[in-house]
PDB file of N, CA and C in Angstrom:
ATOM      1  N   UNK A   1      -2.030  24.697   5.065  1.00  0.00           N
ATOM      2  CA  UNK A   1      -0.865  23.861   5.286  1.00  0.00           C
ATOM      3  C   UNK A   1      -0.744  23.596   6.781  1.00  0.00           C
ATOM      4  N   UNK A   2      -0.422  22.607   7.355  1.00  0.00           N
ATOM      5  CA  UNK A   2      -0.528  21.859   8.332  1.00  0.00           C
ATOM      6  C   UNK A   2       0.831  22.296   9.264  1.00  0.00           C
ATOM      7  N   UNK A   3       0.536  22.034  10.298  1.00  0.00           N
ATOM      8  CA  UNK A   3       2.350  22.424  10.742  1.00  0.00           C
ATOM      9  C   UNK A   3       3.377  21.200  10.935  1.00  0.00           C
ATOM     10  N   UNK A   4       4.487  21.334  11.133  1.00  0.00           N
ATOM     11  CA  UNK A   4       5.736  20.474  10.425  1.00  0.00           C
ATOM     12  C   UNK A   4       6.234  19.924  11.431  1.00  0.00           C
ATOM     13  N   UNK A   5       6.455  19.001  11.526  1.00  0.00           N
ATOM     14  CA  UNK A   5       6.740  18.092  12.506  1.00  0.00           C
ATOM     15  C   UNK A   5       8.448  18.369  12.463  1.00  0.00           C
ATOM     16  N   UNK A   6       8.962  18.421  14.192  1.00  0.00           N
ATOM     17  CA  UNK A   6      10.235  18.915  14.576  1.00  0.00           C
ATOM     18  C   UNK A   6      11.067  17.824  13.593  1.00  0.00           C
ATOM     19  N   UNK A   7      12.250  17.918  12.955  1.00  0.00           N
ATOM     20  CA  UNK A   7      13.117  17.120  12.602  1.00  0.00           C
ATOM     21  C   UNK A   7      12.922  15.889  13.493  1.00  0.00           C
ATOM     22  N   UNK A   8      13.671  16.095  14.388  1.00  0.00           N
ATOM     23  CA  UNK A   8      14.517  15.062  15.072  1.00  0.00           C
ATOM     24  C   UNK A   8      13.129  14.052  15.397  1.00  0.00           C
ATOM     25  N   UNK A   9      11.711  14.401  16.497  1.00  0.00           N
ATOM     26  CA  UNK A   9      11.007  13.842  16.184  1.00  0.00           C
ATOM     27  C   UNK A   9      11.094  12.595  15.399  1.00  0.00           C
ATOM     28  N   UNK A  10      10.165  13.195  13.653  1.00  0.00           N
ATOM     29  CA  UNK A  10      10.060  12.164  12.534  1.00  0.00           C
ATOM     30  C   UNK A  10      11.255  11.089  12.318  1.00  0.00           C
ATOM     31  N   UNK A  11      12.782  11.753  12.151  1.00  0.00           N
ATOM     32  CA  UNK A  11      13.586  10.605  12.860  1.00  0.00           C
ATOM     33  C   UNK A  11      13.526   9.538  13.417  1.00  0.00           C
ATOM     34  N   UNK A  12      13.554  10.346  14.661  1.00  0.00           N
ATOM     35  CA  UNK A  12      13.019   9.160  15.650  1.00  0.00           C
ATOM     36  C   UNK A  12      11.975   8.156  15.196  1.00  0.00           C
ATOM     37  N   UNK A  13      10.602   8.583  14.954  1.00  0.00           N
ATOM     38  CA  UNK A  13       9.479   7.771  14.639  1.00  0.00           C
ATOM     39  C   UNK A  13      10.134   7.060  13.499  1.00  0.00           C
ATOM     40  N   UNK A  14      10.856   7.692  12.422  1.00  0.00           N
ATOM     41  CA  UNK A  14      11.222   6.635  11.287  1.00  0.00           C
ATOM     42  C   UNK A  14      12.037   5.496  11.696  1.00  0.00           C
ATOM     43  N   UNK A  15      13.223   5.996  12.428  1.00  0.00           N
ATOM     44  CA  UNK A  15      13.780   5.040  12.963  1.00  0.00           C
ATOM     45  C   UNK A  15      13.284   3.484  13.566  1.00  0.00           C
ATOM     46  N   UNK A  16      12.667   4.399  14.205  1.00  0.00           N
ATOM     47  CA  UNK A  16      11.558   2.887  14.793  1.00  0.00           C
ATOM     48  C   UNK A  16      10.855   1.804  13.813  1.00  0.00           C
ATOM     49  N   UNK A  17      10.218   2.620  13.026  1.00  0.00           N
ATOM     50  CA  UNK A  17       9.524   1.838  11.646  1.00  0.00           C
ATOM     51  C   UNK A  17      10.818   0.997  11.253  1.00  0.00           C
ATOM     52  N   UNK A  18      11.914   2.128  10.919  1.00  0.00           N
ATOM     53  CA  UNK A  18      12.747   0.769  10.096  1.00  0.00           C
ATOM     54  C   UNK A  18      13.393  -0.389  10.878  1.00  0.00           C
ATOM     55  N   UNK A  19      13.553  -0.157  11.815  1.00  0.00           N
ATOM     56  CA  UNK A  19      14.111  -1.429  13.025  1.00  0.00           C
ATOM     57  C   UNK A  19      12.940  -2.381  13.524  1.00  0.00           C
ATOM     58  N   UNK A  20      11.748  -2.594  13.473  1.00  0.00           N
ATOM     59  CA  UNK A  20      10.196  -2.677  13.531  1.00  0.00           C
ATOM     60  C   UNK A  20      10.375  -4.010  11.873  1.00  0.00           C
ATOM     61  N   UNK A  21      10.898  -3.293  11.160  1.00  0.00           N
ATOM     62  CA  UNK A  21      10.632  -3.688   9.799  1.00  0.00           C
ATOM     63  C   UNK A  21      12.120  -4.660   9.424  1.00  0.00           C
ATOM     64  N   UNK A  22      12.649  -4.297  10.664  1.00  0.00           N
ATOM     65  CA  UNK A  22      14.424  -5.301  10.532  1.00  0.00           C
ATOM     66  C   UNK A  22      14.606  -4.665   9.185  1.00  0.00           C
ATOM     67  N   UNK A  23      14.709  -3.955   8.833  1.00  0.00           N
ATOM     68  CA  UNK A  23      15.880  -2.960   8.428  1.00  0.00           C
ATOM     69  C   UNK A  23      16.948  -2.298   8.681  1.00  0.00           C
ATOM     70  N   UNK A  24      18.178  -2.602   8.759  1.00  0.00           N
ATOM     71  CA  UNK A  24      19.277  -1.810   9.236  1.00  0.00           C
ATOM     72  C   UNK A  24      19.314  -0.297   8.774  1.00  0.00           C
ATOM     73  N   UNK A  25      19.276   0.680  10.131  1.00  0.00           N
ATOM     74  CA  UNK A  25      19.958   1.562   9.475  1.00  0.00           C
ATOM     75  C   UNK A  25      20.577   2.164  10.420  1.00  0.00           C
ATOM     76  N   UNK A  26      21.374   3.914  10.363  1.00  0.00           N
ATOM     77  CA  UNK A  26      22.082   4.531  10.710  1.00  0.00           C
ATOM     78  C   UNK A  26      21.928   5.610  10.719  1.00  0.00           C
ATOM     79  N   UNK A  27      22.036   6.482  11.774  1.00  0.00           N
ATOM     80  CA  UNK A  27      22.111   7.761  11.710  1.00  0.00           C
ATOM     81  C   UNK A  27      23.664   8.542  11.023  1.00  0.00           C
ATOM     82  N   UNK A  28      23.904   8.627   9.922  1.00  0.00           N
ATOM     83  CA  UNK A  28      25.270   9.022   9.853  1.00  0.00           C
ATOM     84  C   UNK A  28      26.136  10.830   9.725  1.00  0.00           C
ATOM     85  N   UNK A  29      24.672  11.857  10.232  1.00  0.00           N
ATOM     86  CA  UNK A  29      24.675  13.299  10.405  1.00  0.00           C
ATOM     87  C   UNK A  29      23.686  13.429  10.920  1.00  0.00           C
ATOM     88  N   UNK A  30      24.216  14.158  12.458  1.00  0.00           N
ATOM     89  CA  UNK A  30      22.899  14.281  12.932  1.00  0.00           C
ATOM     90  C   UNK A  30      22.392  16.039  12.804  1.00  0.00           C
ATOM     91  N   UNK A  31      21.426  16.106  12.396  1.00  0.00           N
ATOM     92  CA  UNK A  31      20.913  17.339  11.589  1.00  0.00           C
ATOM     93  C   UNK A  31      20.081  18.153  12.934  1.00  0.00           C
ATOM     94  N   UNK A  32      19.851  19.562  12.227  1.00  0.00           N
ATOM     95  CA  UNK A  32      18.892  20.428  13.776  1.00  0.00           C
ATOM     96  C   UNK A  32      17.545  19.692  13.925  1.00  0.00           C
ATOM     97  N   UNK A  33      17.268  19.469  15.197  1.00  0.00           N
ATOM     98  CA  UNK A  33      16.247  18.916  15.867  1.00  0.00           C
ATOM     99  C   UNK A  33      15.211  19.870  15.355  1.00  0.00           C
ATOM    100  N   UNK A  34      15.095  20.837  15.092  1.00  0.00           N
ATOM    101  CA  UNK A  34      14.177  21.311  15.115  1.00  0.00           C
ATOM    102  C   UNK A  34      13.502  21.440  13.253  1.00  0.00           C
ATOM    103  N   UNK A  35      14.396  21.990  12.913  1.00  0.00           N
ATOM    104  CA  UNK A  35      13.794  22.461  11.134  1.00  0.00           C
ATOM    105  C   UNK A  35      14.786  21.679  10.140  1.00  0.00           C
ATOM    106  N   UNK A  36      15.938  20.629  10.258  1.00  0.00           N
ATOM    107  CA  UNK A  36      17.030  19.930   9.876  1.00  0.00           C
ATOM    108  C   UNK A  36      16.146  19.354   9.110  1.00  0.00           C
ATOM    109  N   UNK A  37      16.403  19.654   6.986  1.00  0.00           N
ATOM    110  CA  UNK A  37      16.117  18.604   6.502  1.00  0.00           C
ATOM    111  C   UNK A  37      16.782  17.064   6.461  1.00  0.00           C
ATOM    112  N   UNK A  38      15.857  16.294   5.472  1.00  0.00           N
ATOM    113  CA  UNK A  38      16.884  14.819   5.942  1.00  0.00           C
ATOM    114  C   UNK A  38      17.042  14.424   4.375  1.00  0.00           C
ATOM    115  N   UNK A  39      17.986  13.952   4.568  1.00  0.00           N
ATOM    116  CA  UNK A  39      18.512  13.018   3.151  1.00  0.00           C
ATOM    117  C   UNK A  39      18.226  11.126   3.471  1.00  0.00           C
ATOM    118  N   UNK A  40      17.611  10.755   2.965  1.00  0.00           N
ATOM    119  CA  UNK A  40      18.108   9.051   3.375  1.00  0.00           C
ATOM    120  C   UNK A  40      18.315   8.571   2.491  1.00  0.00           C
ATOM    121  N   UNK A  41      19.576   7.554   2.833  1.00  0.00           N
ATOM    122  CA  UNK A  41      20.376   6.920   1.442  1.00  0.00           C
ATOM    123  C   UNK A  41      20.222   5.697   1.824  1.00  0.00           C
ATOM    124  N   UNK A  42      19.803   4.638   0.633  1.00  0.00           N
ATOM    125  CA  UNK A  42      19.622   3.710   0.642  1.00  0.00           C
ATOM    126  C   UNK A  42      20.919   2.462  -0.166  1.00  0.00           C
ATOM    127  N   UNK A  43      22.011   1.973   0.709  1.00  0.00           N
ATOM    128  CA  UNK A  43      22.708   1.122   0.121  1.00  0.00           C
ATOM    129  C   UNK A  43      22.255  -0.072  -0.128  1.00  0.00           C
ATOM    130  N   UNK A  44      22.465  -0.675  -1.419  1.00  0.00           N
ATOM    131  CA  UNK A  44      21.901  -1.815  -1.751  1.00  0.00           C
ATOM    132  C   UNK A  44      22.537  -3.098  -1.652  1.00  0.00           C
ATOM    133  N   UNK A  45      23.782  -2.548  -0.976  1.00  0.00           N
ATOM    134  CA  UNK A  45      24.818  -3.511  -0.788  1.00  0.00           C
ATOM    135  C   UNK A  45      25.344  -4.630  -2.109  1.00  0.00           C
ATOM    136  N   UNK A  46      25.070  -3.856  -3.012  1.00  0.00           N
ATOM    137  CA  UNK A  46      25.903  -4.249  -4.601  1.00  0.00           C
ATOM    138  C   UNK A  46      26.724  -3.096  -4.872  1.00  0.00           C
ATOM    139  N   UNK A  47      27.381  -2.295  -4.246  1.00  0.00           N
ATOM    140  CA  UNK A  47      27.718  -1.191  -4.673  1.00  0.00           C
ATOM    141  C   UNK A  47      27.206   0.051  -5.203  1.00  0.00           C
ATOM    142  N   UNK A  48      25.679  -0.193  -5.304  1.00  0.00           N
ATOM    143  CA  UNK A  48      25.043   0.918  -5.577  1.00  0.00           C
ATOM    144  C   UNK A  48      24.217   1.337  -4.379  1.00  0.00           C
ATOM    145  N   UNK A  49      23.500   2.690  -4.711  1.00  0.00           N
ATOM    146  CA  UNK A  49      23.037   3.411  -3.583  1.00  0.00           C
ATOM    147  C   UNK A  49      22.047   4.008  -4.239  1.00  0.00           C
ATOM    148  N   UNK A  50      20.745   4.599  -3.185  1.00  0.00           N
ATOM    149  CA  UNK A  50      20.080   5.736  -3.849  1.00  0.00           C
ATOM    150  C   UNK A  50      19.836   6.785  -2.935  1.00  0.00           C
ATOM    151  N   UNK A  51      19.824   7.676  -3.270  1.00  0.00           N
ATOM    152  CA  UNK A  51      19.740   9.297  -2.014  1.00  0.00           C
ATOM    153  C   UNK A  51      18.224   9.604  -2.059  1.00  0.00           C
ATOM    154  N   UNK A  52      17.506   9.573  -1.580  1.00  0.00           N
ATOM    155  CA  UNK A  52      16.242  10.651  -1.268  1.00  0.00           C
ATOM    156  C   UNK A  52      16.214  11.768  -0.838  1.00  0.00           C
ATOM    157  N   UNK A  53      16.005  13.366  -0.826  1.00  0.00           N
ATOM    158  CA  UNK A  53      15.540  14.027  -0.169  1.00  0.00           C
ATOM    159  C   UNK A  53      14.063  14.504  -0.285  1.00  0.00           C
ATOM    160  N   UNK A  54      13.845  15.334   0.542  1.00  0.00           N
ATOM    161  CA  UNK A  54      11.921  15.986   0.680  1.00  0.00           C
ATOM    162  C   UNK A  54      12.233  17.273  -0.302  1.00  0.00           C
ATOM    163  N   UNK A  55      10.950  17.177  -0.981  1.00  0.00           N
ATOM    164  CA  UNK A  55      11.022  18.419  -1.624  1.00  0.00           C
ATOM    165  C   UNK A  55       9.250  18.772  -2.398  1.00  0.00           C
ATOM    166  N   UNK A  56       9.204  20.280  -2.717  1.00  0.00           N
ATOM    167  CA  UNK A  56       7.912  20.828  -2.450  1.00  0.00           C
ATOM    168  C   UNK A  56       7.774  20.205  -4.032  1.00  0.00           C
ATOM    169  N   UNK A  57       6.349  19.529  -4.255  1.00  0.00           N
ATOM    170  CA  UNK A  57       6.144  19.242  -5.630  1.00  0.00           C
ATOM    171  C   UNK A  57       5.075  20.190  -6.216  1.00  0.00           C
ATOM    172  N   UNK A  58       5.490  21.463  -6.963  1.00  0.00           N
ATOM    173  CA  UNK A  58       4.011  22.273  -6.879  1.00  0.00           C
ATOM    174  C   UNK A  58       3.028  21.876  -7.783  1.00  0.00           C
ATOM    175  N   UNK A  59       3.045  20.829  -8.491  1.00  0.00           N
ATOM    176  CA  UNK A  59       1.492  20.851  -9.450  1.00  0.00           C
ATOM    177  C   UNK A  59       0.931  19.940  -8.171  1.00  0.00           C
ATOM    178  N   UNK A  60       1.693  18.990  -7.297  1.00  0.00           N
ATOM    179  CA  UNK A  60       0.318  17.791  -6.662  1.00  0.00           C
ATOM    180  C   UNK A  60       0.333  18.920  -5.102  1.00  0.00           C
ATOM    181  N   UNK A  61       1.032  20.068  -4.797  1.00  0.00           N
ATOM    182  CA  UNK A  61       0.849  20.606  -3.978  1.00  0.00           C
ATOM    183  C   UNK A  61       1.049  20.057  -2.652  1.00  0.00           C
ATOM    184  N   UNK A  62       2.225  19.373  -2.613  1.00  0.00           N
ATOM    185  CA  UNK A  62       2.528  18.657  -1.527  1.00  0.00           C
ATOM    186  C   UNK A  62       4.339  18.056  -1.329  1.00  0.00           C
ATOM    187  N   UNK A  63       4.650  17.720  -0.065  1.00  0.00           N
ATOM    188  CA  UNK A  63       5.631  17.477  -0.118  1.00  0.00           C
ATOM    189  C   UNK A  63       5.971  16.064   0.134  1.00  0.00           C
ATOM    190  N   UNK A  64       7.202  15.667  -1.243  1.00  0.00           N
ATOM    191  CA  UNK A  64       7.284  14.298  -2.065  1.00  0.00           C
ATOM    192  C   UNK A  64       8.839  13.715  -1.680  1.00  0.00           C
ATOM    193  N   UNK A  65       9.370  12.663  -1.346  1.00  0.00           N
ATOM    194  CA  UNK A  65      10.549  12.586  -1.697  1.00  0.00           C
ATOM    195  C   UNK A  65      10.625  12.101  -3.272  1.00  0.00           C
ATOM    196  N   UNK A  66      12.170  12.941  -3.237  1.00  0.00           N
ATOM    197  CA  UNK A  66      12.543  12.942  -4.745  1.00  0.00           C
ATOM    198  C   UNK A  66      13.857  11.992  -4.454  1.00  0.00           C
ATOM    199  N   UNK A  67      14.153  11.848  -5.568  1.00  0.00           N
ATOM    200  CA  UNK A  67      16.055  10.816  -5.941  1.00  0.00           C
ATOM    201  C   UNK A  67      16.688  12.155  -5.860  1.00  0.00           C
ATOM    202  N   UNK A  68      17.875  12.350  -4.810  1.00  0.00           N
ATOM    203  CA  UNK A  68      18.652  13.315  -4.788  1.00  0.00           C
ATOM    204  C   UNK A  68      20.082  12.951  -5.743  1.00  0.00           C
ATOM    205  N   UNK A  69      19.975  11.083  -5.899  1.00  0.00           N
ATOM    206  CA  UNK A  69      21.215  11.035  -6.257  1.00  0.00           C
ATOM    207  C   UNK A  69      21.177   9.327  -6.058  1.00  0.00           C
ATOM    208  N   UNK A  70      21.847   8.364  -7.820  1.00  0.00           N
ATOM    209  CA  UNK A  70      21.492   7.127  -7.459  1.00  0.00           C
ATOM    210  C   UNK A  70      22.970   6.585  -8.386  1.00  0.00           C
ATOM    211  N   UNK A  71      23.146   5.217  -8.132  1.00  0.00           N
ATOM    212  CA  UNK A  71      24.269   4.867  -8.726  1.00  0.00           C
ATOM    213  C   UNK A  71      25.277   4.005  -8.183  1.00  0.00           C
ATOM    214  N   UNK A  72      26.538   4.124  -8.640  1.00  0.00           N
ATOM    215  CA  UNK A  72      27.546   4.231  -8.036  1.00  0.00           C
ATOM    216  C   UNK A  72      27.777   4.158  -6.470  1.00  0.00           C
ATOM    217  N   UNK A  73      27.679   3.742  -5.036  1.00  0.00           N
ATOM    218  CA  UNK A  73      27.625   4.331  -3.965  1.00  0.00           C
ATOM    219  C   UNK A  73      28.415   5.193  -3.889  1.00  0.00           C
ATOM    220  N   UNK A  74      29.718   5.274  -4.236  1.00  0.00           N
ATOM    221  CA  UNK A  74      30.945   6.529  -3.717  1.00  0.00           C
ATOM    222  C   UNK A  74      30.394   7.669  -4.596  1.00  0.00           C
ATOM    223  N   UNK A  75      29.776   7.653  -6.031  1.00  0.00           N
ATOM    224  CA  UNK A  75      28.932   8.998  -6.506  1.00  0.00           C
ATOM    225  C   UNK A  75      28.169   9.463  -5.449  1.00  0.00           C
ATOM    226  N   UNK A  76      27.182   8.448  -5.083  1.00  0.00           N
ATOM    227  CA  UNK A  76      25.663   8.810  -4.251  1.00  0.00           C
ATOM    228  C   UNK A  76      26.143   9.402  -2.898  1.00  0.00           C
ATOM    229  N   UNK A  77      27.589   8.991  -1.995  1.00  0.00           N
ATOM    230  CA  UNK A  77      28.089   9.598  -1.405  1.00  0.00           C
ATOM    231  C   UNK A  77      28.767  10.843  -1.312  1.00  0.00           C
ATOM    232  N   UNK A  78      29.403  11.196  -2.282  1.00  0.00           N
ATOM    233  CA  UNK A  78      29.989  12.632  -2.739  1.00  0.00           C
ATOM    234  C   UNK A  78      28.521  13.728  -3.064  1.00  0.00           C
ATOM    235  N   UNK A  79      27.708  12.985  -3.502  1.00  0.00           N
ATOM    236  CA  UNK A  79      26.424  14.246  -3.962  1.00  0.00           C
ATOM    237  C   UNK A  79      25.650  14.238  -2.245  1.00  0.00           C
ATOM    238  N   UNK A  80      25.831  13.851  -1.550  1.00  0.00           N
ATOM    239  CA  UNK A  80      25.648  13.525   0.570  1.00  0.00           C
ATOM    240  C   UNK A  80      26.385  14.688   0.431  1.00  0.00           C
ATOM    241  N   UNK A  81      27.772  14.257   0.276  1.00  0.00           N
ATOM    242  CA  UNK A  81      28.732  15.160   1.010  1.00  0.00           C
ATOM    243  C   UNK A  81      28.751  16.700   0.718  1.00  0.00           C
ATOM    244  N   UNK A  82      28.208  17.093  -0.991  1.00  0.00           N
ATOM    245  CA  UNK A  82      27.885  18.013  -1.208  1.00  0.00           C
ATOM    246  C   UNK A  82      26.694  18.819  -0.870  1.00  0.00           C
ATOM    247  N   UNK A  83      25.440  18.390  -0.631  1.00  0.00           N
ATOM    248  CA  UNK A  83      24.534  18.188   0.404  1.00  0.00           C
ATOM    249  C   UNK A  83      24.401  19.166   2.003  1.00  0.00           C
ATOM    250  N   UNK A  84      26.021  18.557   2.243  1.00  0.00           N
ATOM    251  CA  UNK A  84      26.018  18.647   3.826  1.00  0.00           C
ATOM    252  C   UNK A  84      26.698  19.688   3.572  1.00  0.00           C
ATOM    253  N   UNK A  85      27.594  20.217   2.929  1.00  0.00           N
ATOM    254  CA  UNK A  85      28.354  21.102   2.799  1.00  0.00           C
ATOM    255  C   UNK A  85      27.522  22.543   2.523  1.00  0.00           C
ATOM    256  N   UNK A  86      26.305  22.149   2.054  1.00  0.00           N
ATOM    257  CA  UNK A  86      25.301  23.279   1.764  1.00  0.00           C
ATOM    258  C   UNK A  86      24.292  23.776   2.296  1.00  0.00           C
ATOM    259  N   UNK A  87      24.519  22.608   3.362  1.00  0.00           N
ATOM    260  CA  UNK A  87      23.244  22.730   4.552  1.00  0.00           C
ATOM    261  C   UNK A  87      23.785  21.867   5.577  1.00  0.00           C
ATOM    262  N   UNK A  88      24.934  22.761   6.630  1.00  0.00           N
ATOM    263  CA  UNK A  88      25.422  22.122   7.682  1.00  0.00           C
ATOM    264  C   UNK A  88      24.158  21.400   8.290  1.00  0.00           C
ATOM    265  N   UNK A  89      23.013  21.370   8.791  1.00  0.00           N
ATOM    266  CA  UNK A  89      21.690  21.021   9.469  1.00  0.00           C
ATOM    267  C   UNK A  89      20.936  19.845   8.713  1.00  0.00           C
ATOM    268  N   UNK A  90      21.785  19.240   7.871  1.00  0.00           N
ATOM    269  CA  UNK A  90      21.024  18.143   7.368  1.00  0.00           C
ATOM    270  C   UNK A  90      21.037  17.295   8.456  1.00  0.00           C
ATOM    271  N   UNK A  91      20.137  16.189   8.148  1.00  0.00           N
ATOM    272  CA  UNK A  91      20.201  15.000   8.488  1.00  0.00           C
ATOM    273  C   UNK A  91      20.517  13.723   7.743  1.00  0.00           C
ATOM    274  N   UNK A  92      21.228  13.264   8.112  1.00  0.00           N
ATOM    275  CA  UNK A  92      21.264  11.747   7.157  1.00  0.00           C
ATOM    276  C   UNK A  92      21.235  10.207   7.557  1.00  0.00           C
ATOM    277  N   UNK A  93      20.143  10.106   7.080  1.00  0.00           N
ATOM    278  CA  UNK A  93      20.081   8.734   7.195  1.00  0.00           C
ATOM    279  C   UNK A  93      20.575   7.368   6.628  1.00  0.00           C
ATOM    280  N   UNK A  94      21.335   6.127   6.649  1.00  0.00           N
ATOM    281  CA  UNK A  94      21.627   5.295   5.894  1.00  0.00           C
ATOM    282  C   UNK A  94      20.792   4.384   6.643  1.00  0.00           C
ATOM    283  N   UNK A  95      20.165   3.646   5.319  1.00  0.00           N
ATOM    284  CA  UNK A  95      19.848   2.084   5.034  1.00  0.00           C
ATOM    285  C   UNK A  95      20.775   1.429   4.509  1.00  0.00           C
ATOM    286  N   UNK A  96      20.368   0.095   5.133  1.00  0.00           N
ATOM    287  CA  UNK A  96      21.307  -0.864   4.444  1.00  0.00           C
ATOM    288  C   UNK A  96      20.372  -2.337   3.837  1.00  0.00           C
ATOM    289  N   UNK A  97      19.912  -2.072   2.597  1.00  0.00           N
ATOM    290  CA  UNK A  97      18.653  -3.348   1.981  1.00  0.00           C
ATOM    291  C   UNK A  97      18.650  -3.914   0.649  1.00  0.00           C
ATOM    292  N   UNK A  98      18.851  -4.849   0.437  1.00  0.00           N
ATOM    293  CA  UNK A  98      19.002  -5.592  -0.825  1.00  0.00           C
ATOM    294  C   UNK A  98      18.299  -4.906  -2.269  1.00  0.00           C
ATOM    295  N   UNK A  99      16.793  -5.247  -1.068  1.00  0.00           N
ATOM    296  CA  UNK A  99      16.209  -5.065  -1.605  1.00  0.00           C
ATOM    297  C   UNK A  99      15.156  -3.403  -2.073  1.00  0.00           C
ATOM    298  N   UNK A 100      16.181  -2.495  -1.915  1.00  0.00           N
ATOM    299  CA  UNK A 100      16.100  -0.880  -1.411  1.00  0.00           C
ATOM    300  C   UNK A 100      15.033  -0.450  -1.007  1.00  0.00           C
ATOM    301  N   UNK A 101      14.405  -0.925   0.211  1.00  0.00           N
ATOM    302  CA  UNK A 101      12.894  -0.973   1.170  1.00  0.00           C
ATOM    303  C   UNK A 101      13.660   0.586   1.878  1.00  0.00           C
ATOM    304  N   UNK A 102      12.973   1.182   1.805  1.00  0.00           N
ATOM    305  CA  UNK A 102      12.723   2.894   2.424  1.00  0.00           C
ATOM    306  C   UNK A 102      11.764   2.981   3.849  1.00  0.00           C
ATOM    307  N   UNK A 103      10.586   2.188   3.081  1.00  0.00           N
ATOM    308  CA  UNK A 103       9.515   2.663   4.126  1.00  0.00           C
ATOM    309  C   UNK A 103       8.264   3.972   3.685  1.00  0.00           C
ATOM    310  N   UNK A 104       9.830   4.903   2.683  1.00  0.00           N
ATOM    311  CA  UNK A 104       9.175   6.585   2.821  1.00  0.00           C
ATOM    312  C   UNK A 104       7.983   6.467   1.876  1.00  0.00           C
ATOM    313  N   UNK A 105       7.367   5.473   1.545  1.00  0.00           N
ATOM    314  CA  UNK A 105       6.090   5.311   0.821  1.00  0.00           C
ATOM    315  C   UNK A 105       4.939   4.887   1.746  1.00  0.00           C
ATOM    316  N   UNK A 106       5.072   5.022   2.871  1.00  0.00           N
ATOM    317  CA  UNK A 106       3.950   4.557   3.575  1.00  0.00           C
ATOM    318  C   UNK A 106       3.512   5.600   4.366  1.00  0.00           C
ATOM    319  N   UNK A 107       1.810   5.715   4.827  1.00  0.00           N
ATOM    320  CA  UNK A 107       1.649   6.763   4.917  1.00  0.00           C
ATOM    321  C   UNK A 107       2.480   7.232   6.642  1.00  0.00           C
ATOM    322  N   UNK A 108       2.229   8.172   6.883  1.00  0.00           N
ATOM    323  CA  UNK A 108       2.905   9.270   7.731  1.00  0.00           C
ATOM    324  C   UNK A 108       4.679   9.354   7.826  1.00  0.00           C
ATOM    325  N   UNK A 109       4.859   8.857   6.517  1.00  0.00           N
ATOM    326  CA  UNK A 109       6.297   8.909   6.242  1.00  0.00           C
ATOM    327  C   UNK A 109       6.470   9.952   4.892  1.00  0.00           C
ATOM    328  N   UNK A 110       5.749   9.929   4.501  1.00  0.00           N
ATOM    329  CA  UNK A 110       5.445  10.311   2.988  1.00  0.00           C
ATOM    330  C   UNK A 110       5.967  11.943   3.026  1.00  0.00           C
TER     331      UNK A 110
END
């Protein structure tokens, strides 16, 4: 296993991609620089939303984002808020895309 790139870092680099890609987004918790997982929520600006977080997938042996939470935006926000409440050190990211473009499918985002 490879070693882990500082939080804040990948941030940063994502950040760039999505402004690069004219994607709006937002930092809306800023999480530990150093080991701070991240959540990114994607508003679709219809009232719905979808949450991503990272998480270990053990049959492909690697780490995947998963749907933390989709729907509703004020649901997809309360399951954030519960989130943060469980891990002061998150990070969170908001998008804002019609068309719910992430990015987190491309490689060194993945």
């Amino acid at each position: 296993m490879g070693a882990r790139l500082a939080s804040g870092v990948w941030v940063s680099a994502y950040l760039t991609r999505l402004r690069l890609a004219d994607i709006p987004v937002y930092v809306t918790a800023r999480g530990d620089d150093q080991a701070g997982a991240v959540v990114v929520k994607c508003a679709l600006l219809d009232g719905r939303a979808r949450a991503y977080q990272r998480s270990y997938d053990f049959q492909a042996d690697a780490r995947v984002w998963m749907v933390l939470a989709e729907g509703p935006e004020p649901e997809v926000d309360a399951a954030i808020d519960r989130a943060r409440r469980a891990d002061p050190d998150l990070w969170v990211i908001e998008i804002e895309d019609r068309a719910g473009r992430t990015l987190l499918d491309e490689d060194g985002l993945r």
